[in-house]
PDB file of N, CA and C in Angstrom:
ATOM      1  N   UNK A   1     102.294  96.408  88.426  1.00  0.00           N
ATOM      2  CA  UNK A   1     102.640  95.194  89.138  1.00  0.00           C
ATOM      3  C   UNK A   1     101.450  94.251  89.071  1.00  0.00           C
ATOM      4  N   UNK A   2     101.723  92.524  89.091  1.00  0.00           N
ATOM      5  CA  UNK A   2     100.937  91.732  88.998  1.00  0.00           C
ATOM      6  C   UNK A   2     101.147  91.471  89.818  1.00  0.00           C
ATOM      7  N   UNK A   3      99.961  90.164  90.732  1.00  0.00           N
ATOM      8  CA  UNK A   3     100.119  89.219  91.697  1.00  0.00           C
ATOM      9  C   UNK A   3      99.080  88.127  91.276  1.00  0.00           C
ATOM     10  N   UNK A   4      99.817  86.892  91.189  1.00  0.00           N
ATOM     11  CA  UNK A   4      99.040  85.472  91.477  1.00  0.00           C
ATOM     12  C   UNK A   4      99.635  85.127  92.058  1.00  0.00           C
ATOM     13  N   UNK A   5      98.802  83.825  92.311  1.00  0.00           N
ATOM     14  CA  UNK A   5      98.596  82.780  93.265  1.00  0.00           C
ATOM     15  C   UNK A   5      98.455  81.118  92.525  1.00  0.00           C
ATOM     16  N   UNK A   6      99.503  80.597  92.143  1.00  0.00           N
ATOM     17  CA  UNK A   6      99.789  79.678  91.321  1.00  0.00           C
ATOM     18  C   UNK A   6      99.114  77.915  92.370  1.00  0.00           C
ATOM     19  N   UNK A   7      98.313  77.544  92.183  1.00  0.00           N
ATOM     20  CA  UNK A   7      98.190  75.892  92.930  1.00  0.00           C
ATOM     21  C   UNK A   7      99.418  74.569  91.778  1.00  0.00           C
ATOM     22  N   UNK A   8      99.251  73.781  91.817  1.00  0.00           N
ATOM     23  CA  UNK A   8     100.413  73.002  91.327  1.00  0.00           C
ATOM     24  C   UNK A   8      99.282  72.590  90.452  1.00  0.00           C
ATOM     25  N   UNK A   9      99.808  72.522  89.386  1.00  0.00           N
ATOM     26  CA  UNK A   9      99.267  71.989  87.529  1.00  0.00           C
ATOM     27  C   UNK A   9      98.673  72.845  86.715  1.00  0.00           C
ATOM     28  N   UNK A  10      98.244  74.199  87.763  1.00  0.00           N
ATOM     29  CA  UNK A  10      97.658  75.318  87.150  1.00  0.00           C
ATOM     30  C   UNK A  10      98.762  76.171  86.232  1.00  0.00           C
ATOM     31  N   UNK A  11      98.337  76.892  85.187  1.00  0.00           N
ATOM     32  CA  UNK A  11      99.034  77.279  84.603  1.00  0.00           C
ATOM     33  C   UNK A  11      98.399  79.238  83.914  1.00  0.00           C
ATOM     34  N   UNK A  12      99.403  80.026  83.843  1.00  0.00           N
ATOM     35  CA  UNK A  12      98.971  80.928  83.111  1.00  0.00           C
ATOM     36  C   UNK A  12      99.707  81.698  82.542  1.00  0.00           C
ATOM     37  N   UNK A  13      99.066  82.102  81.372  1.00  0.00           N
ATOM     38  CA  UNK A  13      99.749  83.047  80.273  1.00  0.00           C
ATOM     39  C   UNK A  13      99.622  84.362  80.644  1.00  0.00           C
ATOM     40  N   UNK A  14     100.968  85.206  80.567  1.00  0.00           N
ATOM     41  CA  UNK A  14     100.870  86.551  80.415  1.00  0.00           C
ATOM     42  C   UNK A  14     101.995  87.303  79.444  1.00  0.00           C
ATOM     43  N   UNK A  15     100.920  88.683  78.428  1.00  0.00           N
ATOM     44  CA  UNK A  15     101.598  88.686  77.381  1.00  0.00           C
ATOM     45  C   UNK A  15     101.963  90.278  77.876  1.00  0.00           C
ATOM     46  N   UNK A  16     103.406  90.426  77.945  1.00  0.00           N
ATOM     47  CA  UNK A  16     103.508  91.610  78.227  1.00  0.00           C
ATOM     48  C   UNK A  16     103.764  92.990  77.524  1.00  0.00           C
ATOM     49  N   UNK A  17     103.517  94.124  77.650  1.00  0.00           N
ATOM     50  CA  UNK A  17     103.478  95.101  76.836  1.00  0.00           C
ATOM     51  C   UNK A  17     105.321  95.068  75.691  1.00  0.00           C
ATOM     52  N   UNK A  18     104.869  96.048  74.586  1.00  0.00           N
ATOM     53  CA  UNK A  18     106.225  95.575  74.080  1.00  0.00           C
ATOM     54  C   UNK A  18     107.532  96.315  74.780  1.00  0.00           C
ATOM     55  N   UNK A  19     108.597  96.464  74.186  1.00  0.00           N
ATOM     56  CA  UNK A  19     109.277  97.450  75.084  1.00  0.00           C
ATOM     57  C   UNK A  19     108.924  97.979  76.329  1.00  0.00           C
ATOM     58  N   UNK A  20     109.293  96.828  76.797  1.00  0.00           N
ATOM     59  CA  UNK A  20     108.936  97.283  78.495  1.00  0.00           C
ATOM     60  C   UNK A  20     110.161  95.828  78.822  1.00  0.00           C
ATOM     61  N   UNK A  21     110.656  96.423  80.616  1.00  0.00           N
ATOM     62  CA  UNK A  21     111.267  95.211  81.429  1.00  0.00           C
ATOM     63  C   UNK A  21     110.738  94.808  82.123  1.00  0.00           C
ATOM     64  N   UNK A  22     110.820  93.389  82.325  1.00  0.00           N
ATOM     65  CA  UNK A  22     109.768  92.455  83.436  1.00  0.00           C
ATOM     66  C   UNK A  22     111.100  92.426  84.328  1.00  0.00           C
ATOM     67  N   UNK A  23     109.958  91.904  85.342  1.00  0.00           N
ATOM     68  CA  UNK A  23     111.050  91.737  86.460  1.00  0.00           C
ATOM     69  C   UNK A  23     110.080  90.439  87.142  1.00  0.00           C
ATOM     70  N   UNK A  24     110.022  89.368  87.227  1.00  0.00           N
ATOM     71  CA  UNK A  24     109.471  88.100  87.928  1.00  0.00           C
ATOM     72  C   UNK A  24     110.007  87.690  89.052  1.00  0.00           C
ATOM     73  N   UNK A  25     109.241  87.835  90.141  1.00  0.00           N
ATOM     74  CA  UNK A  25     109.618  87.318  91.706  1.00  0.00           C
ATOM     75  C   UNK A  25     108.514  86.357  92.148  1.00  0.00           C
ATOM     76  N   UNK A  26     109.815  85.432  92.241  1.00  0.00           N
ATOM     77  CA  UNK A  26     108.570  83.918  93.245  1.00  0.00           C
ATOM     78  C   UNK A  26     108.775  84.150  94.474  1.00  0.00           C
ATOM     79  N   UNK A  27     107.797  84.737  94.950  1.00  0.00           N
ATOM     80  CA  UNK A  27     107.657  85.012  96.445  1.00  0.00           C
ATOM     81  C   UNK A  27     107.631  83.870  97.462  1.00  0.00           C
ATOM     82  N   UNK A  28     106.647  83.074  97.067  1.00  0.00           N
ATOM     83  CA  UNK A  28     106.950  81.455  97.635  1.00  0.00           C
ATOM     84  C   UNK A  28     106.209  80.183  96.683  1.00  0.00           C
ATOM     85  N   UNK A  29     106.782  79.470  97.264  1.00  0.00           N
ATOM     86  CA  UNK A  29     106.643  78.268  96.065  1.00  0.00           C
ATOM     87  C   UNK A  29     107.381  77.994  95.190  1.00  0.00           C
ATOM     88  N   UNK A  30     107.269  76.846  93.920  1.00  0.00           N
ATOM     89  CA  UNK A  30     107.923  76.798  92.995  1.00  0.00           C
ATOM     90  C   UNK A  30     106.965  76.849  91.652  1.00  0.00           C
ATOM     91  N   UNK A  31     107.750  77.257  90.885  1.00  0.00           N
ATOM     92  CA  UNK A  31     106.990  77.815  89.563  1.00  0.00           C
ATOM     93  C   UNK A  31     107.804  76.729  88.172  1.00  0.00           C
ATOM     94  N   UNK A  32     107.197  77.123  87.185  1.00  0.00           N
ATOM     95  CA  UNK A  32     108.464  76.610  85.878  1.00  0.00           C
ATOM     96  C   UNK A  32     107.906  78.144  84.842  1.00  0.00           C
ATOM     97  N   UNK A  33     109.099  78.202  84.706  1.00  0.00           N
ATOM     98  CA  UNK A  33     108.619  79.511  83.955  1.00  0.00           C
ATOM     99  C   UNK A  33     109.117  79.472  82.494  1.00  0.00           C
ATOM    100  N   UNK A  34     108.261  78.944  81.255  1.00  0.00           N
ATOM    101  CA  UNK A  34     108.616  78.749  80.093  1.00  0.00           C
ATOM    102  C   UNK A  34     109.752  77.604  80.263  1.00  0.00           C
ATOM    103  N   UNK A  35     109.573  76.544  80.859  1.00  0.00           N
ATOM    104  CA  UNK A  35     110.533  75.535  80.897  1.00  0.00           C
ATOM    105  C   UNK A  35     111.878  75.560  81.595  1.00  0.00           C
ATOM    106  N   UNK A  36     111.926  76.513  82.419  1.00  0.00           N
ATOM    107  CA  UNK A  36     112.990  76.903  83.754  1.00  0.00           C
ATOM    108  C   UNK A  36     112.232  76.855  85.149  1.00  0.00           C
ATOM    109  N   UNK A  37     112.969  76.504  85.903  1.00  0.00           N
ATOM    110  CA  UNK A  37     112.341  75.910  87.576  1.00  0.00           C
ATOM    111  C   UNK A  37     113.076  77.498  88.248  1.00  0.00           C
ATOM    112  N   UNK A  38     111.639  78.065  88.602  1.00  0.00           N
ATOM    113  CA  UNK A  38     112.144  78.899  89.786  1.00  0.00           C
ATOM    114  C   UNK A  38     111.217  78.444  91.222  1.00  0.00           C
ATOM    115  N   UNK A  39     111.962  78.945  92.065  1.00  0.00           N
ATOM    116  CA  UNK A  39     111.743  78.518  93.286  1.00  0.00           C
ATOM    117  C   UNK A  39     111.827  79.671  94.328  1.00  0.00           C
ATOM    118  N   UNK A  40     111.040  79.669  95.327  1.00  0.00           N
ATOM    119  CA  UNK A  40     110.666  80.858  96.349  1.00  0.00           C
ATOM    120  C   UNK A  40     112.189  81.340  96.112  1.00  0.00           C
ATOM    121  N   UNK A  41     112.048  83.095  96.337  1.00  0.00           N
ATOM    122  CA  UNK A  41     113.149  83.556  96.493  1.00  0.00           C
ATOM    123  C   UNK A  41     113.997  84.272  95.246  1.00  0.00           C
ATOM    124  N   UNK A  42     113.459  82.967  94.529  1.00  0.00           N
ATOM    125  CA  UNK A  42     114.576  83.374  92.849  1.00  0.00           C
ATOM    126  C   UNK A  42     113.447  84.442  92.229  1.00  0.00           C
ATOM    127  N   UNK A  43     114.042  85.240  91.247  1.00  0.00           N
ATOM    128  CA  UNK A  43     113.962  86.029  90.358  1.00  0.00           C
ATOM    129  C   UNK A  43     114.437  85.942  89.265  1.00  0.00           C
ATOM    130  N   UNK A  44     114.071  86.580  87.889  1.00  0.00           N
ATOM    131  CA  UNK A  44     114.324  86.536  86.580  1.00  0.00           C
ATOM    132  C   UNK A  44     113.630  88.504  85.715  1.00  0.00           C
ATOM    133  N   UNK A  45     115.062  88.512  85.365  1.00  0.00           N
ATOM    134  CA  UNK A  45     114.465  89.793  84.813  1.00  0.00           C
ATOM    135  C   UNK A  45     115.143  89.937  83.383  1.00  0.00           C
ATOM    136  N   UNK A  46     114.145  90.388  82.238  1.00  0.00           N
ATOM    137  CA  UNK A  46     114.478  90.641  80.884  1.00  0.00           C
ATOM    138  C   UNK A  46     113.793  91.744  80.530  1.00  0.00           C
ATOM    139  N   UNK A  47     114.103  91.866  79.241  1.00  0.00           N
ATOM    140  CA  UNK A  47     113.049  92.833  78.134  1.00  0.00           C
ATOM    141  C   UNK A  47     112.282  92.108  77.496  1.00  0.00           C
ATOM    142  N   UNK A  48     111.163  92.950  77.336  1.00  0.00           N
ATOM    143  CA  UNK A  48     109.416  92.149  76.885  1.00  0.00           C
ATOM    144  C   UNK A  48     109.914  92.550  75.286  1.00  0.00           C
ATOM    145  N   UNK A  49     109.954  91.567  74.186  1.00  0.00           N
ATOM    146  CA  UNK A  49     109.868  91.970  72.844  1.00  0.00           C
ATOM    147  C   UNK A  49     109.074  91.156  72.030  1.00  0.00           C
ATOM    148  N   UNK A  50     107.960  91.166  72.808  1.00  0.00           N
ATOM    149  CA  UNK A  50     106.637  90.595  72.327  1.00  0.00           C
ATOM    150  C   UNK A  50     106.637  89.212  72.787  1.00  0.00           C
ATOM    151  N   UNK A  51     106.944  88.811  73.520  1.00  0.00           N
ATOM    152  CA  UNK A  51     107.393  87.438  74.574  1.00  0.00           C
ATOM    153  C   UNK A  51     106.146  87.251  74.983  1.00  0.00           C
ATOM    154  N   UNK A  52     105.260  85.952  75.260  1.00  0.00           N
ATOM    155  CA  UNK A  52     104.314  85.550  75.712  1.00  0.00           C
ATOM    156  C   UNK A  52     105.119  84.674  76.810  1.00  0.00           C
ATOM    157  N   UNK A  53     104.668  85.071  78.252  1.00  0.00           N
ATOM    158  CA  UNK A  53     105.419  84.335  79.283  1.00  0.00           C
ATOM    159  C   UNK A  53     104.517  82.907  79.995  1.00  0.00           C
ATOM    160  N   UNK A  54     105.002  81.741  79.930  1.00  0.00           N
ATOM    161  CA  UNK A  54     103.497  80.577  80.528  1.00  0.00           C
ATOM    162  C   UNK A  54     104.503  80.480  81.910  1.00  0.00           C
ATOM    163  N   UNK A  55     103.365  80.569  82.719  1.00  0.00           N
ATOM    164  CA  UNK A  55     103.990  79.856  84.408  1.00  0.00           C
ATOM    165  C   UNK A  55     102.870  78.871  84.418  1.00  0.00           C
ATOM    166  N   UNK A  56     103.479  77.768  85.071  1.00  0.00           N
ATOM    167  CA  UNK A  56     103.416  76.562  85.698  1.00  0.00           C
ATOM    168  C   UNK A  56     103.149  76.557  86.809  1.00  0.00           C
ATOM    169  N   UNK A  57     102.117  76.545  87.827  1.00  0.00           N
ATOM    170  CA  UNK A  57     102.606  75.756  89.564  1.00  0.00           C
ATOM    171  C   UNK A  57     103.194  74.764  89.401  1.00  0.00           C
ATOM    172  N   UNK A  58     104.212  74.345  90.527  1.00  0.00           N
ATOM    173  CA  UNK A  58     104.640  73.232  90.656  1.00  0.00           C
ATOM    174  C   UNK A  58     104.325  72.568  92.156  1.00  0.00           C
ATOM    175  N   UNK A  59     104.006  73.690  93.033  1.00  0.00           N
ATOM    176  CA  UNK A  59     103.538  73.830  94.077  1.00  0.00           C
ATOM    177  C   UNK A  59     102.762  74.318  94.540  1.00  0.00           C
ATOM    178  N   UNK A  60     101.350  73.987  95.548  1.00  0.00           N
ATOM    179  CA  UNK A  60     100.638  74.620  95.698  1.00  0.00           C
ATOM    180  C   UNK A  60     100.431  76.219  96.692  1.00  0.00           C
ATOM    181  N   UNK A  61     100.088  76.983  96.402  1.00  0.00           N
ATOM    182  CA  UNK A  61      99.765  78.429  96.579  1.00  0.00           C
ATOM    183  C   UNK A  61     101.469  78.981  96.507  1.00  0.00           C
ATOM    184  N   UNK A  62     101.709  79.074  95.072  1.00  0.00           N
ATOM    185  CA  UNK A  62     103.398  79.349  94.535  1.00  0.00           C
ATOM    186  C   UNK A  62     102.613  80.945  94.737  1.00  0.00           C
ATOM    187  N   UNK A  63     103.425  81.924  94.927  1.00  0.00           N
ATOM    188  CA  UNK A  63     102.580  83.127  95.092  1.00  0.00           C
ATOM    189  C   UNK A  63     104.201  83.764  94.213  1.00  0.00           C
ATOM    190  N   UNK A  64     103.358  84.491  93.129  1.00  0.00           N
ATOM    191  CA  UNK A  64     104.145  85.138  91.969  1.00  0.00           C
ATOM    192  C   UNK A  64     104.014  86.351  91.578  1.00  0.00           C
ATOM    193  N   UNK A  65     105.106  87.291  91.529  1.00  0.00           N
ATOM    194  CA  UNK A  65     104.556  88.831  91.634  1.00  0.00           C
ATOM    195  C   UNK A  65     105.627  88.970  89.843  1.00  0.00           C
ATOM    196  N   UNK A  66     105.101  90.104  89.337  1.00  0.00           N
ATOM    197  CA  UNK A  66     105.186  90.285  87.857  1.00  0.00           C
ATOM    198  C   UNK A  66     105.506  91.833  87.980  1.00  0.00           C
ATOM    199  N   UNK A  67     106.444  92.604  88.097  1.00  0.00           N
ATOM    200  CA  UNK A  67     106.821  94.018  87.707  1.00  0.00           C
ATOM    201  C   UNK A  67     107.270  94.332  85.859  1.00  0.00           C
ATOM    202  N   UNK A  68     106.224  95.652  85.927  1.00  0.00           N
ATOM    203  CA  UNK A  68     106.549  95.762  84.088  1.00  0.00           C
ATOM    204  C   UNK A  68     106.825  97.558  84.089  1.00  0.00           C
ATOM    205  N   UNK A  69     108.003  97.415  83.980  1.00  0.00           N
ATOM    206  CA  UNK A  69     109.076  98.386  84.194  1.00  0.00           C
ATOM    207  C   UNK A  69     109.504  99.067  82.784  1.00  0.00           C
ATOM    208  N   UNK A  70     109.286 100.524  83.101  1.00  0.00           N
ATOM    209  CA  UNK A  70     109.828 100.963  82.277  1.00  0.00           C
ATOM    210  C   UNK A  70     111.429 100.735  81.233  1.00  0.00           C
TER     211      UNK A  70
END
């Protein structure tokens, strides 16, 4: 499991292992995640197949948790 702490304009890359499932929870705040708006609450879950993921703040202290699941 990851945890940041996103301020608004900040941005960061995370490249996740291959074959593996993410699971992304915006705990609070709003994020853009690779050019999709999530917002406290929402979630997004896929398979990592060599995917480089960029988050965005859009808001300040967006607090973003990252599960990498078997």
């Amino acid at each position: 499991m990851y945890a940041t702490i996103l301020n608004a304009g900040q941005s960061l890359e995370y490249q996740p292992p291959a074959n593996r499932n993410i699971w992304l929870q915006v705990a609070t705040g709003t994020i853009e995640l690779d050019g999709q708006l999530l917002e406290s609450g929402d979630a997004i879950g896929f398979s990592a197949e060599e995917q480089r993921l960029e988050l965005k703040g859009l808001e300040d202290h967006s607090q973003v948790l990252i599960f990498n699941l078997r």
